[in-house]
C-alpha atoms as a PDB file:
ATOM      1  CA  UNK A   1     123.480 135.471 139.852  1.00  0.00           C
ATOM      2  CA  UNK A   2     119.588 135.473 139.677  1.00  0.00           C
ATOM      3  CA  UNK A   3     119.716 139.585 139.195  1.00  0.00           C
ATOM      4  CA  UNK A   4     121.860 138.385 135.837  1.00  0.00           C
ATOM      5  CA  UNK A   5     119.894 135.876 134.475  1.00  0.00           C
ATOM      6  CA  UNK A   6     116.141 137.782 134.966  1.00  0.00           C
ATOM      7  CA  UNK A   7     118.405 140.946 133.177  1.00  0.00           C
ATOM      8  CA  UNK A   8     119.548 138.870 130.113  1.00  0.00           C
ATOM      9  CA  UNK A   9     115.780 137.362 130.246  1.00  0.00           C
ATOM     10  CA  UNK A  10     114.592 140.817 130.040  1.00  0.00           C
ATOM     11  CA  UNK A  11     116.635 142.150 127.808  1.00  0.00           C
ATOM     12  CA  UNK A  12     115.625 139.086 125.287  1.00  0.00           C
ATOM     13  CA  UNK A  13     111.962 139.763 125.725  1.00  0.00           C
ATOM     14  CA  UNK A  14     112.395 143.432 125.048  1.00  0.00           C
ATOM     15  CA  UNK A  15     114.844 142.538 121.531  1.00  0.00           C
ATOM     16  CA  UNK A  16     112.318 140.083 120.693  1.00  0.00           C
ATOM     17  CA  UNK A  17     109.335 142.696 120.839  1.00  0.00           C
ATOM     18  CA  UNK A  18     111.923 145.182 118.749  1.00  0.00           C
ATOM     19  CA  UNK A  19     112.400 142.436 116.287  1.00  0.00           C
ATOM     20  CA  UNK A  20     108.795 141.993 116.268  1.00  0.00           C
ATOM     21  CA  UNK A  21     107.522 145.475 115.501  1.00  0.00           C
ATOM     22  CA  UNK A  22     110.571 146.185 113.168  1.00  0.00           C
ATOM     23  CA  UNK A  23     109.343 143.199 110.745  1.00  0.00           C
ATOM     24  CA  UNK A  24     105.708 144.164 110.757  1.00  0.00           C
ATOM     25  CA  UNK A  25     107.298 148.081 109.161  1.00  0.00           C
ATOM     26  CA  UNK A  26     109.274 146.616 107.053  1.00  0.00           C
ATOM     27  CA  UNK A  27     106.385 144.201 105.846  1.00  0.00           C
ATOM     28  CA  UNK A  28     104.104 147.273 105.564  1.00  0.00           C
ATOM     29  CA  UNK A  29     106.401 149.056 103.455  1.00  0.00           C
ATOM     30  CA  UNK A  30     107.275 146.123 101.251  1.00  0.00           C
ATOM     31  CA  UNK A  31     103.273 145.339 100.831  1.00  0.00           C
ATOM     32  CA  UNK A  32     102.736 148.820  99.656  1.00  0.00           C
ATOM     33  CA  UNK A  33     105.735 148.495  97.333  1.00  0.00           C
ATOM     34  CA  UNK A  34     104.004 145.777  95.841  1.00  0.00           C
ATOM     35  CA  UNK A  35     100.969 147.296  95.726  1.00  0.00           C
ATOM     36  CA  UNK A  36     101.839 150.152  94.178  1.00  0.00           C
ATOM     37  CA  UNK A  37     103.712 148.055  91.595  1.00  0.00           C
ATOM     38  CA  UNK A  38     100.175 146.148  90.622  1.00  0.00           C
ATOM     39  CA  UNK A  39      98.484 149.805  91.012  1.00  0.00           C
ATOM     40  CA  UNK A  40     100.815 151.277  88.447  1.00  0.00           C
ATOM     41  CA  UNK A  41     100.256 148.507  86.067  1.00  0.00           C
ATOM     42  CA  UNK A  42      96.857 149.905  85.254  1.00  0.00           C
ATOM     43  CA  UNK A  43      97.547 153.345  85.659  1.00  0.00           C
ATOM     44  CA  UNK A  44      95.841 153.726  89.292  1.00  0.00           C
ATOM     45  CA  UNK A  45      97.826 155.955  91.368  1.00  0.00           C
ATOM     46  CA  UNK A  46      99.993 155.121  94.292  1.00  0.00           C
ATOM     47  CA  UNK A  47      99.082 154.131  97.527  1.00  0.00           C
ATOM     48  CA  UNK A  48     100.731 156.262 101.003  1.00  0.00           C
ATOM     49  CA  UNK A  49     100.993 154.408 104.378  1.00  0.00           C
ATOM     50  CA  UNK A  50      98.638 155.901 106.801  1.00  0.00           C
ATOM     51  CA  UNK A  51      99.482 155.857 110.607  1.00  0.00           C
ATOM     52  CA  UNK A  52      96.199 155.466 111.613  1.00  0.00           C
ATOM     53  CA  UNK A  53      95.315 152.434 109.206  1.00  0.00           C
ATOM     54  CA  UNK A  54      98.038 151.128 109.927  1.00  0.00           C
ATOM     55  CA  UNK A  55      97.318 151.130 114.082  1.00  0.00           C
ATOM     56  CA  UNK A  56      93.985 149.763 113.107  1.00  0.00           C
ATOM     57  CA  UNK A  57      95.003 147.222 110.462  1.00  0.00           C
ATOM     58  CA  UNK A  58      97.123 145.709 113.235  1.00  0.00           C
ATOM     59  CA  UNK A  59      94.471 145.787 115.652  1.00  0.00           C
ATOM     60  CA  UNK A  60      92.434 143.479 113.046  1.00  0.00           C
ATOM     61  CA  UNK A  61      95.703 141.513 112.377  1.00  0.00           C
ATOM     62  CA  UNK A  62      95.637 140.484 115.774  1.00  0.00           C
ATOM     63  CA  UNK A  63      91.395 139.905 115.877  1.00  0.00           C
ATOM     64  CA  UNK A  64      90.890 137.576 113.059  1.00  0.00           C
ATOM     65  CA  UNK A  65      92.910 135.320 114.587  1.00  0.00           C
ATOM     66  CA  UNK A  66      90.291 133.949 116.757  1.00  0.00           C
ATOM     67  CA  UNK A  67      87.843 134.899 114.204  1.00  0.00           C
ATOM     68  CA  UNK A  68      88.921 134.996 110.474  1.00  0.00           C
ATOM     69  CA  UNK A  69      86.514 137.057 108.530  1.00  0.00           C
ATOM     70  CA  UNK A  70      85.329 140.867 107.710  1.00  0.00           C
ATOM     71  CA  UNK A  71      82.870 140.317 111.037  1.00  0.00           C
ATOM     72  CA  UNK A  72      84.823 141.506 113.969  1.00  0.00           C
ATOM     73  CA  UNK A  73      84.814 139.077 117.081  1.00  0.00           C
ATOM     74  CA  UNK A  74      82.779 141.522 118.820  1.00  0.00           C
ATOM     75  CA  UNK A  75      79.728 140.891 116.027  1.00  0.00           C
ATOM     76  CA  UNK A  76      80.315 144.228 114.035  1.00  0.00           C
ATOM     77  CA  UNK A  77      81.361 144.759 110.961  1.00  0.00           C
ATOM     78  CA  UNK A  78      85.339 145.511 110.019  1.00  0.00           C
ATOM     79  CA  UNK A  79      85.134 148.654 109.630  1.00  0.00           C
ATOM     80  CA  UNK A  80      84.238 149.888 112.774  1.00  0.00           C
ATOM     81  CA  UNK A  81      87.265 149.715 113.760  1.00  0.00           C
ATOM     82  CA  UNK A  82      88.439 152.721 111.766  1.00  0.00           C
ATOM     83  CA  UNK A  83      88.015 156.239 113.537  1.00  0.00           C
ATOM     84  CA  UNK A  84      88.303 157.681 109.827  1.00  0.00           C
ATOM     85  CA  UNK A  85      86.621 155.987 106.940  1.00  0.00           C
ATOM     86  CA  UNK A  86      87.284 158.436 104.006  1.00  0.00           C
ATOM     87  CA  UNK A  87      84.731 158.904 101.813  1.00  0.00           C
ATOM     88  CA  UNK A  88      85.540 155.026 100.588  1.00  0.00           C
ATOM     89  CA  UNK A  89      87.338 152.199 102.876  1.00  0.00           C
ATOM     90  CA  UNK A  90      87.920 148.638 101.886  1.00  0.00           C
ATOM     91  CA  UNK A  91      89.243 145.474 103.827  1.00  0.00           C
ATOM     92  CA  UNK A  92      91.568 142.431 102.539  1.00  0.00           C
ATOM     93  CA  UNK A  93      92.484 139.664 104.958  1.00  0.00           C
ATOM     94  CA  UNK A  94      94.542 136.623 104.585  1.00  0.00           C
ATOM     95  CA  UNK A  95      96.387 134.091 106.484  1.00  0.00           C
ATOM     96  CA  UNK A  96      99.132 131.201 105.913  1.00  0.00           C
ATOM     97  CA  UNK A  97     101.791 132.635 104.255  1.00  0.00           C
ATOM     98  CA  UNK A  98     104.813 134.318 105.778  1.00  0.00           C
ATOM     99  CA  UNK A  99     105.922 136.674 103.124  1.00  0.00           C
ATOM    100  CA  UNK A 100     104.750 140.016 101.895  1.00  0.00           C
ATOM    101  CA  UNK A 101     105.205 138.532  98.185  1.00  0.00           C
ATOM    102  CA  UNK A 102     103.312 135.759  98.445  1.00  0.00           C
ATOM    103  CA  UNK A 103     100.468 137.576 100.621  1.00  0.00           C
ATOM    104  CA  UNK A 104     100.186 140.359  97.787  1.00  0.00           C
ATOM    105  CA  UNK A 105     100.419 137.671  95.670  1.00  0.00           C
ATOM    106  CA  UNK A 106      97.058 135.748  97.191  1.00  0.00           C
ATOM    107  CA  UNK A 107      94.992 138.806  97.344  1.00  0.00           C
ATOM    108  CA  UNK A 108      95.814 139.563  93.146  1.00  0.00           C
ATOM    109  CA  UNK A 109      94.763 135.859  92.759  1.00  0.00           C
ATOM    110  CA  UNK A 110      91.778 136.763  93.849  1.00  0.00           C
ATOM    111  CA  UNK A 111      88.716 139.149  92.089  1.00  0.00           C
ATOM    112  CA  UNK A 112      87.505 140.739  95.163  1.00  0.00           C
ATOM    113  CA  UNK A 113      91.099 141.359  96.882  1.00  0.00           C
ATOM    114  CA  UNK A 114      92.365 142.389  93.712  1.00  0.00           C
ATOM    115  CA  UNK A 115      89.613 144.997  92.930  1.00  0.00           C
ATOM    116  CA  UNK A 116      90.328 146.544  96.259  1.00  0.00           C
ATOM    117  CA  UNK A 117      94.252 147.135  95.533  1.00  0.00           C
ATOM    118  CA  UNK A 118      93.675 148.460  92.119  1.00  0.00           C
ATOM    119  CA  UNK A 119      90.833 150.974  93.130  1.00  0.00           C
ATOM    120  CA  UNK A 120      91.978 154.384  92.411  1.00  0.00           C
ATOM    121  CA  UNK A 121      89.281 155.337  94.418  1.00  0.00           C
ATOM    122  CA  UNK A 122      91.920 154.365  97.136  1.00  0.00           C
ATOM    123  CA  UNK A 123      94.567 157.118  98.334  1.00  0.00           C
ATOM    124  CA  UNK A 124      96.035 155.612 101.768  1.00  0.00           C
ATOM    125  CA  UNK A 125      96.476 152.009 103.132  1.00  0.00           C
ATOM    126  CA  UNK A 126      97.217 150.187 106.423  1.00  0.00           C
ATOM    127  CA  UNK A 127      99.304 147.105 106.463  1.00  0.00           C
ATOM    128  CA  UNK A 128      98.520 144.988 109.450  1.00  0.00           C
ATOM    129  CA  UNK A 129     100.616 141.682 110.622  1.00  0.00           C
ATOM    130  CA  UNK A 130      99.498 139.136 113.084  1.00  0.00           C
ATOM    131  CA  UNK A 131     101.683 136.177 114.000  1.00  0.00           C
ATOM    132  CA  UNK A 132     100.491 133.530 116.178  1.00  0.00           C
ATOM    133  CA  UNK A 133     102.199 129.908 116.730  1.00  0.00           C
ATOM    134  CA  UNK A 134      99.278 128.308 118.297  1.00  0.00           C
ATOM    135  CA  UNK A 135      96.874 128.976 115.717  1.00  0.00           C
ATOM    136  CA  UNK A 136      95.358 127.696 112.592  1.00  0.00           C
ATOM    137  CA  UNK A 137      97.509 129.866 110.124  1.00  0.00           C
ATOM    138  CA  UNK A 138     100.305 131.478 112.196  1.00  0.00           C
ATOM    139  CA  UNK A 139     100.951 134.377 109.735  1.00  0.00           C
ATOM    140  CA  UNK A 140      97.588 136.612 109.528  1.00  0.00           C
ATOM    141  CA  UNK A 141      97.940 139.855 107.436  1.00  0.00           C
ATOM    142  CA  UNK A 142      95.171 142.758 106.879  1.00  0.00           C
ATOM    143  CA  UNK A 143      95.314 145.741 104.551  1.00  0.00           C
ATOM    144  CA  UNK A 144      92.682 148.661 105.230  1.00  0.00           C
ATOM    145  CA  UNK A 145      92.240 150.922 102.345  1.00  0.00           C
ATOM    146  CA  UNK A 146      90.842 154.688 102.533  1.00  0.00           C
ATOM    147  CA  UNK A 147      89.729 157.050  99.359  1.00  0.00           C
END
């Protein structure tokens, strides 16, 4: 009876991590969606999901939770963490909501986020997605942009 119960245990864990990474694609995809939607508006041209950014933009997801801000924990600066910066890179963080919508939202509310998605300097994106229970925020979301 034990074997059972540590298999259905196990089996939950590994559905749970499925369920996980499955809902951080699908939030990628539907942030660029929306980005691309604002980016059209004034004629910049679409964004593309980048498998590296995207690695790395979940790798700062997961960092500014214990510290939320363009400084990585470590004391450098938020780019570092990108093995390919472009010829132009960007960062927008945010935290508290639990939606794509009203994350994209948040970031064209503001002048600084908002520059960043509508550069058309900007060819690729990463879409990262941090949740945490125990934390100040829960939901934590970076984008990482690269011209």
């Amino acid at each position: 009876m034990k074997k059972f119960f540590l298999s259905v245990a196990a089996v939950a864990i590994l559905l749970a991590s499925v369920n996980v990474a499955h809902a951080e694609e699908h939030f990628a995809i539907e942030v660029l969606n929306l980005v691309n939607v604002e980016r059209a508006k004034v004629g910049a041209p679409p964004l593309t999901l980048a498998g590296d950014l995207q690695e790395e933009a979940d790798i700062r997801a997961r960092e500014i939770i214990q510290l939320f801000s363009h400084t990585r924990p470590d004391g450098t600066d938020c780019f570092t963490v990108m093995r390919n910066r472009g010829n132009t890179c960007g960062e927008n963080i945010a935290a508290g909501y639990g939606s794509p919508a009203k994350t994209v939202e948040q970031w064209m509310n503001s002048p600084g986020h908002r520059e960043n998605i509508l550069n058309p300097a900007y060819r690729e994106l990463g879409v990262g997605y941090a949740y945490e229970d125990y934390s100040t925020y829960h939901h934590y979301w970076v984008q990482l942009f690269r011209g």
